[in-house]
Structure formats: structure tokens, C-alpha cells
C-alpha atoms as a PDB file:
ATOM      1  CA  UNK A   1     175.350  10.976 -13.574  1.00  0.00           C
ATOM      2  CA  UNK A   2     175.897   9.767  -9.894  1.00  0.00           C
ATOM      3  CA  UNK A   3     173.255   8.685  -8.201  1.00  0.00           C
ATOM      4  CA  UNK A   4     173.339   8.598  -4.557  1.00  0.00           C
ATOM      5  CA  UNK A   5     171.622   6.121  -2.317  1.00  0.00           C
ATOM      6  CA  UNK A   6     171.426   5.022   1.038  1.00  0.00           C
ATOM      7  CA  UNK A   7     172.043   1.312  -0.146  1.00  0.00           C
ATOM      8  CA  UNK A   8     175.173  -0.143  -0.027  1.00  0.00           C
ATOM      9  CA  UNK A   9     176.360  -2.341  -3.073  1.00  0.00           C
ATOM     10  CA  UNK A  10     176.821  -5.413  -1.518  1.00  0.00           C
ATOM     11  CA  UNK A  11     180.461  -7.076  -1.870  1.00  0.00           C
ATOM     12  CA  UNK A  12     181.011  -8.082  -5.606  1.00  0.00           C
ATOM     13  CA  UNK A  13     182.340 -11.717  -4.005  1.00  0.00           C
ATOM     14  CA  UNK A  14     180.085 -14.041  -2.035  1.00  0.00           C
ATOM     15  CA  UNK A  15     180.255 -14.028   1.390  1.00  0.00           C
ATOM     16  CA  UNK A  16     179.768 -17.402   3.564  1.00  0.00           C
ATOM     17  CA  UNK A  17     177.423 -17.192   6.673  1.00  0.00           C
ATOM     18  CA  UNK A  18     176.843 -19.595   8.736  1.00  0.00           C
ATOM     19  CA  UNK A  19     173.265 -19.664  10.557  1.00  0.00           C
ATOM     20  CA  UNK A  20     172.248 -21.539  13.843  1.00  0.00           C
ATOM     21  CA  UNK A  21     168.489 -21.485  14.144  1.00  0.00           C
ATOM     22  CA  UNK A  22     166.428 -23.825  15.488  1.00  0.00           C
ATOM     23  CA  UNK A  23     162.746 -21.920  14.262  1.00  0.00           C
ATOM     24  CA  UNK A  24     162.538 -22.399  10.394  1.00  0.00           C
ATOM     25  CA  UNK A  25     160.676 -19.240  10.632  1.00  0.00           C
ATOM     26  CA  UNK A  26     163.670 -17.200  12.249  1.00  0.00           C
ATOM     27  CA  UNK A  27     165.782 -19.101   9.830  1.00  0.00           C
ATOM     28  CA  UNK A  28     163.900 -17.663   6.389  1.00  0.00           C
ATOM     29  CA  UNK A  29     164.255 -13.994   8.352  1.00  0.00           C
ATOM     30  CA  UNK A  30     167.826 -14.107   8.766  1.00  0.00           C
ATOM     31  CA  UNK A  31     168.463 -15.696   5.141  1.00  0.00           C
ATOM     32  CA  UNK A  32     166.347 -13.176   3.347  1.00  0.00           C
ATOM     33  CA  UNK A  33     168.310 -10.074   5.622  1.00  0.00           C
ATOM     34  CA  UNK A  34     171.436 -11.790   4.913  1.00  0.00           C
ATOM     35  CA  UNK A  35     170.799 -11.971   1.135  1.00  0.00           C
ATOM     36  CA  UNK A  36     169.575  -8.598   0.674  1.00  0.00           C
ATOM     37  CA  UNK A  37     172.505  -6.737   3.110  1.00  0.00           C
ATOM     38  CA  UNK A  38     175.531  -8.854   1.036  1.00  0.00           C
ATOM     39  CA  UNK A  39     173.702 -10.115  -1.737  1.00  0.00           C
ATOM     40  CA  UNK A  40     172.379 -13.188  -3.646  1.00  0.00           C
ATOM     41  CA  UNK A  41     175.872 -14.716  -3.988  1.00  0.00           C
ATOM     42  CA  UNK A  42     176.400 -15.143  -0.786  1.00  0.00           C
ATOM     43  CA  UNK A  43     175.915 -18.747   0.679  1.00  0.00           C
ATOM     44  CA  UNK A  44     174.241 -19.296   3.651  1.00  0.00           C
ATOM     45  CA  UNK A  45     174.565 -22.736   5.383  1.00  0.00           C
ATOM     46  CA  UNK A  46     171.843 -23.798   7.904  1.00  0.00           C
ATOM     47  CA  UNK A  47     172.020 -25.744  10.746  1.00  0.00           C
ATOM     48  CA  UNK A  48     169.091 -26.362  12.945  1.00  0.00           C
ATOM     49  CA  UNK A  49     169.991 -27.338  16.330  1.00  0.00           C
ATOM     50  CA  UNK A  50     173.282 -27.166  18.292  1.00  0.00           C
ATOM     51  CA  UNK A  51     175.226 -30.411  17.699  1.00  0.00           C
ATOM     52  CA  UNK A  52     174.551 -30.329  13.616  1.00  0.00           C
ATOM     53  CA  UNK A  53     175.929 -27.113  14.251  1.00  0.00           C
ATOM     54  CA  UNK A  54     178.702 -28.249  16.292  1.00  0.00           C
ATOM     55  CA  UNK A  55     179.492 -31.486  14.354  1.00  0.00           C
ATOM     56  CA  UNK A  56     179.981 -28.687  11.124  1.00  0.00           C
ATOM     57  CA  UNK A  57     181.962 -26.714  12.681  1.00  0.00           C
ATOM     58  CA  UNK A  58     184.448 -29.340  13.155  1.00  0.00           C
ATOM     59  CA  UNK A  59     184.953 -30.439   9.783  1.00  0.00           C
ATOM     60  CA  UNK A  60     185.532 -26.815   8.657  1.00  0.00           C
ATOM     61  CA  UNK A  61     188.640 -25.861   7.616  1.00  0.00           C
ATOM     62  CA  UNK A  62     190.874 -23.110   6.841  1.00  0.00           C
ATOM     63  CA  UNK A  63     189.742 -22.843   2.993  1.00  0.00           C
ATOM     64  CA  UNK A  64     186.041 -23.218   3.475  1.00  0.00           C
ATOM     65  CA  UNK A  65     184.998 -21.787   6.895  1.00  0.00           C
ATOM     66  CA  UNK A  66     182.466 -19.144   6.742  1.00  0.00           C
ATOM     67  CA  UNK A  67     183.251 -15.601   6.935  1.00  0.00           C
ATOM     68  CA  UNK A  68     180.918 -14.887   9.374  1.00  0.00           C
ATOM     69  CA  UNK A  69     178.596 -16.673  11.982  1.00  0.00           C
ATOM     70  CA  UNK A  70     174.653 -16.185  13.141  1.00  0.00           C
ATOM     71  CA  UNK A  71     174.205 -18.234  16.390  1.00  0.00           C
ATOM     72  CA  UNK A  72     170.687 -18.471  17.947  1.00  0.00           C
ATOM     73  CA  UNK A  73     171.646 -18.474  21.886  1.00  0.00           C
ATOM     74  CA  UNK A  74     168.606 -19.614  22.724  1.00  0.00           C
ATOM     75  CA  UNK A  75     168.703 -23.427  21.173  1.00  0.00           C
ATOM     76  CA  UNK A  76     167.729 -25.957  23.608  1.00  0.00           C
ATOM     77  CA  UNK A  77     169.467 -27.155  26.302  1.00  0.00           C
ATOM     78  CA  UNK A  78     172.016 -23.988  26.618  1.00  0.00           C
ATOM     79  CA  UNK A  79     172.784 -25.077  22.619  1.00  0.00           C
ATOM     80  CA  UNK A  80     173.800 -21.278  21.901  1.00  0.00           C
ATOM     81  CA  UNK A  81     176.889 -21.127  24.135  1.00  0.00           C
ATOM     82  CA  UNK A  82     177.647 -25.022  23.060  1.00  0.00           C
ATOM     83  CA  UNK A  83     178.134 -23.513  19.222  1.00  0.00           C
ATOM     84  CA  UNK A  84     179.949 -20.153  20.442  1.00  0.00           C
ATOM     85  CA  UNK A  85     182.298 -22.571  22.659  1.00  0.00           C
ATOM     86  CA  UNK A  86     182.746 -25.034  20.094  1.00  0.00           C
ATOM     87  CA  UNK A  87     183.443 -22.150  17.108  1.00  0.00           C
ATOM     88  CA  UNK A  88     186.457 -20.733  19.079  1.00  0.00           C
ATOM     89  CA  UNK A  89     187.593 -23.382  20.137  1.00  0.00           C
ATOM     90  CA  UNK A  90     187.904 -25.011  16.246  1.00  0.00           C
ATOM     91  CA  UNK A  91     191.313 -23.610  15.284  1.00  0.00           C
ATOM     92  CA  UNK A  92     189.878 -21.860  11.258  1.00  0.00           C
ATOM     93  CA  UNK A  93     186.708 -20.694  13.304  1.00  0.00           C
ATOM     94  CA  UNK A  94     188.273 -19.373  16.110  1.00  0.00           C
ATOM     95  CA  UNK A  95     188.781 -15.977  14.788  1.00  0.00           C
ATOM     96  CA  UNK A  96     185.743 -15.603  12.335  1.00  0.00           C
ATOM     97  CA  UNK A  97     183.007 -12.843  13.319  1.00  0.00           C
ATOM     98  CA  UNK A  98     179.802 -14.190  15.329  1.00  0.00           C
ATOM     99  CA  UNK A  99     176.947 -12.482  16.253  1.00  0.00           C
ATOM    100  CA  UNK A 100     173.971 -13.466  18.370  1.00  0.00           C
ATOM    101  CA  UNK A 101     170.373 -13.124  17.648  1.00  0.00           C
ATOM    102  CA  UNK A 102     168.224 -13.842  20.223  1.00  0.00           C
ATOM    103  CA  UNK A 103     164.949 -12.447  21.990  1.00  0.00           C
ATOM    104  CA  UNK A 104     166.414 -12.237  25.319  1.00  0.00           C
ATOM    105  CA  UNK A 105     167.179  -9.469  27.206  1.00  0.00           C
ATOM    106  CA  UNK A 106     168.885 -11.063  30.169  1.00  0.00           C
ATOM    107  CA  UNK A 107     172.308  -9.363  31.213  1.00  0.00           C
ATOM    108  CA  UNK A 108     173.557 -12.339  31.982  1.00  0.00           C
ATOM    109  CA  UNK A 109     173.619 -13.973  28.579  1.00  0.00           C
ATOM    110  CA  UNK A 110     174.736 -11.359  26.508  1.00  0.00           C
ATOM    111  CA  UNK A 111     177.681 -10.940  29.100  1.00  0.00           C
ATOM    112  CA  UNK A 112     178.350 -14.856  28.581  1.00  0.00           C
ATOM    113  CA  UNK A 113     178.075 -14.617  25.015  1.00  0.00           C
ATOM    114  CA  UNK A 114     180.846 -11.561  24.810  1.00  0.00           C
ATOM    115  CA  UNK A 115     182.966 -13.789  27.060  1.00  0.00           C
ATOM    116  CA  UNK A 116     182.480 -16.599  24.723  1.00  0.00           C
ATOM    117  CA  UNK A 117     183.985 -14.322  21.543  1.00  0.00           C
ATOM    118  CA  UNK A 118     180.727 -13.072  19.848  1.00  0.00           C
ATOM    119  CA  UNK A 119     181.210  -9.971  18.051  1.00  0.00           C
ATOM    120  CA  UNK A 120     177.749  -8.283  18.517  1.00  0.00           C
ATOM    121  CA  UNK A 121     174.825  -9.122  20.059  1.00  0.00           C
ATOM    122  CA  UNK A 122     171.938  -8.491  17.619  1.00  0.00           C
ATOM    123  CA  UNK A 123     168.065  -8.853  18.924  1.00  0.00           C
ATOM    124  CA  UNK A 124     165.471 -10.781  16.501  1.00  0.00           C
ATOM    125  CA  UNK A 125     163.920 -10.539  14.559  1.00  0.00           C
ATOM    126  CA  UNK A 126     166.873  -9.663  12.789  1.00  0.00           C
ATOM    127  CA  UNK A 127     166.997  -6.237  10.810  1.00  0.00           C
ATOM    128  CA  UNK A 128     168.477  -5.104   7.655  1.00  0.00           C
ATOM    129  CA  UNK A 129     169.644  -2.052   9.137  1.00  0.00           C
ATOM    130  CA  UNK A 130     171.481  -3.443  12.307  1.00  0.00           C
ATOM    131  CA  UNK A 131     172.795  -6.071  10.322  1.00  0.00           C
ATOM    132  CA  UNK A 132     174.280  -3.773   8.111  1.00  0.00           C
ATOM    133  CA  UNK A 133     175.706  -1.272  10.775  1.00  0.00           C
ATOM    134  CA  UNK A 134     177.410  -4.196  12.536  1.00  0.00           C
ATOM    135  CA  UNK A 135     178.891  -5.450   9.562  1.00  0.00           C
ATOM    136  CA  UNK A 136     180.419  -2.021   8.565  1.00  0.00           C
ATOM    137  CA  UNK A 137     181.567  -1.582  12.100  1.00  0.00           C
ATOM    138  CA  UNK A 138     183.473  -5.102  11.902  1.00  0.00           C
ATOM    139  CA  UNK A 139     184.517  -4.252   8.434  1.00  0.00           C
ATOM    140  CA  UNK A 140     182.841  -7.270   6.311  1.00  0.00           C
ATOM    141  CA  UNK A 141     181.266  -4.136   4.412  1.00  0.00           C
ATOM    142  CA  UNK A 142     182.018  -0.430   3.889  1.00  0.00           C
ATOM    143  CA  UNK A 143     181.368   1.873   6.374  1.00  0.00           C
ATOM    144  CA  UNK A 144     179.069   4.427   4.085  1.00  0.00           C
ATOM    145  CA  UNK A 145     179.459   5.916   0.974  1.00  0.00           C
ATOM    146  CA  UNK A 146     182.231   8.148   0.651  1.00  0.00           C
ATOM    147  CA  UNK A 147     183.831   7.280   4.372  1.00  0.00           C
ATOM    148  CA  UNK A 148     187.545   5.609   4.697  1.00  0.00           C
ATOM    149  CA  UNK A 149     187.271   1.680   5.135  1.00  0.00           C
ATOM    150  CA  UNK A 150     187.289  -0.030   8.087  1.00  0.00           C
ATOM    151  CA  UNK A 151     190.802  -0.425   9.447  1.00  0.00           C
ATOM    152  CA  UNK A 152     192.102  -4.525   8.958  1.00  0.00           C
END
């Protein structure tokens, strides 16, 4: 018997995130979306401000850079476009998918942070369902049951 649903199965592999949030609040949000949308095998590494997150994304390399980055743009001091900056401009992170969460609204930032290579821009707190549209339309997930994959 075939049940359908309108949950996805998350991959069968683990995917790696990588989440910059300076509110420890914000941060358990995003893990517990993250975990439910791709699943419990999935690690998430955390870093809280923007030079932790920088200084990390230095010593990645091409064998264990995350699949996809979180970025809070609103860290102190501008730290949100510091980490965007510093992800593309690391050689194995350059091309990995980041989104944005943030609370603002201004034009000008989400313009900056689609200049600066972010994939989406995704408004907290963050939500299961936009998570999981965004990663269907950038093909870390399938699409929806029963529709032909994202094209690679």
C-alpha cells in the first residue's frame, strides 16, 4: 500500500550545514528546522559570531566543507556580509549554497547579500516550509513527490 504524504523523506546521507547565529535562541530554531527538513543525520556546525565563523571557513577544505550555509546578516559590526565575503572568497566554499536569515526588510541588504553570492534570502524565524521549498528549488532535496529532479 502507498501512502502518500506531504513530507518529504529527507536524504538517506547526512547533509553538512553550516550555521552563523549570534542569538542561541535563533540558533536552536534553525537546528531543529534543519534537522527535521533533512533529517537527524545531518550535522550542523555552529558558529556564533562572524570571525569564529570566518576563521572556520578558512580551514575548510574540499573534503569536509559543508553542503550548505545559514548566515545571520545581521551579526555585529556588518559580521553577515564579512562571512558571505569570506565564504566565496575560500576556494571549497566558494560555490556551496548560502542562504540568509535575517529580520530585516531593508532593500538594500538583501540586494548586497545577492551580490555577495547568497542563494536565497530566507526571513526568521526560519520555517520548515520555506526551508524546504528553497532547498528543492536549489536541488539539495527533491522537488515533490512524483516531479523530475532538479536539473545539476
Amino acid at each position: 500500500m502507498d501512502m502518500d504524504t506531504n513530507e518529504q523523506a529527507p536524504p538517506e546521507f547526512g547533509v553538512r550545514v553550516f550555521l552563523v547565529e549570534d542569538n542561541p535562541e535563533h540558533s536552536f530554531i534553525a537546528v531543529t528546522v534543519i534537522r527535521q527538513v533533512l533529517g537527524d543525520a545531518s550535522e550542523v556546525i555552529v558558529a556564533e559570531n562572524a570571525d569564529e565563523a570566518v576563521e572556520l571557513i578558512q580551514q575548510f577544505t574540499d573534503t569536509d566543507r559543508p553542503d550548505l550555509m545559514l548566515v545571520d546578516l545581521r551579526l555585529p559590526d556588518n559580521g553577515g556580509f564579512a562571512v558571505l565575503s569570506a565564504a566565496r572568497a575560500h576556494d571549497p566554499c566558494s560555490h556551496v549554497p548560502m542562504f540568509v536569515i535575517t529580520s530585516s526588510l531593508y532593500d538594500l541588504d538583501i540586494a548586497q547579500s545577492y551580490e555577495l553570492g547568497a542563494s536565497a534570502v530566507l526571513c526568521k524565524p526560519l520555517s520548515r516550509a520555506i526551508l524546504k521549498e528553497e532547498l528543492a528549488r536549489i536541488g539539495v532535496i527533491p522537488s515533490k513527490p512524483g516531479s523530475a529532479p532538479a536539473s545539476s
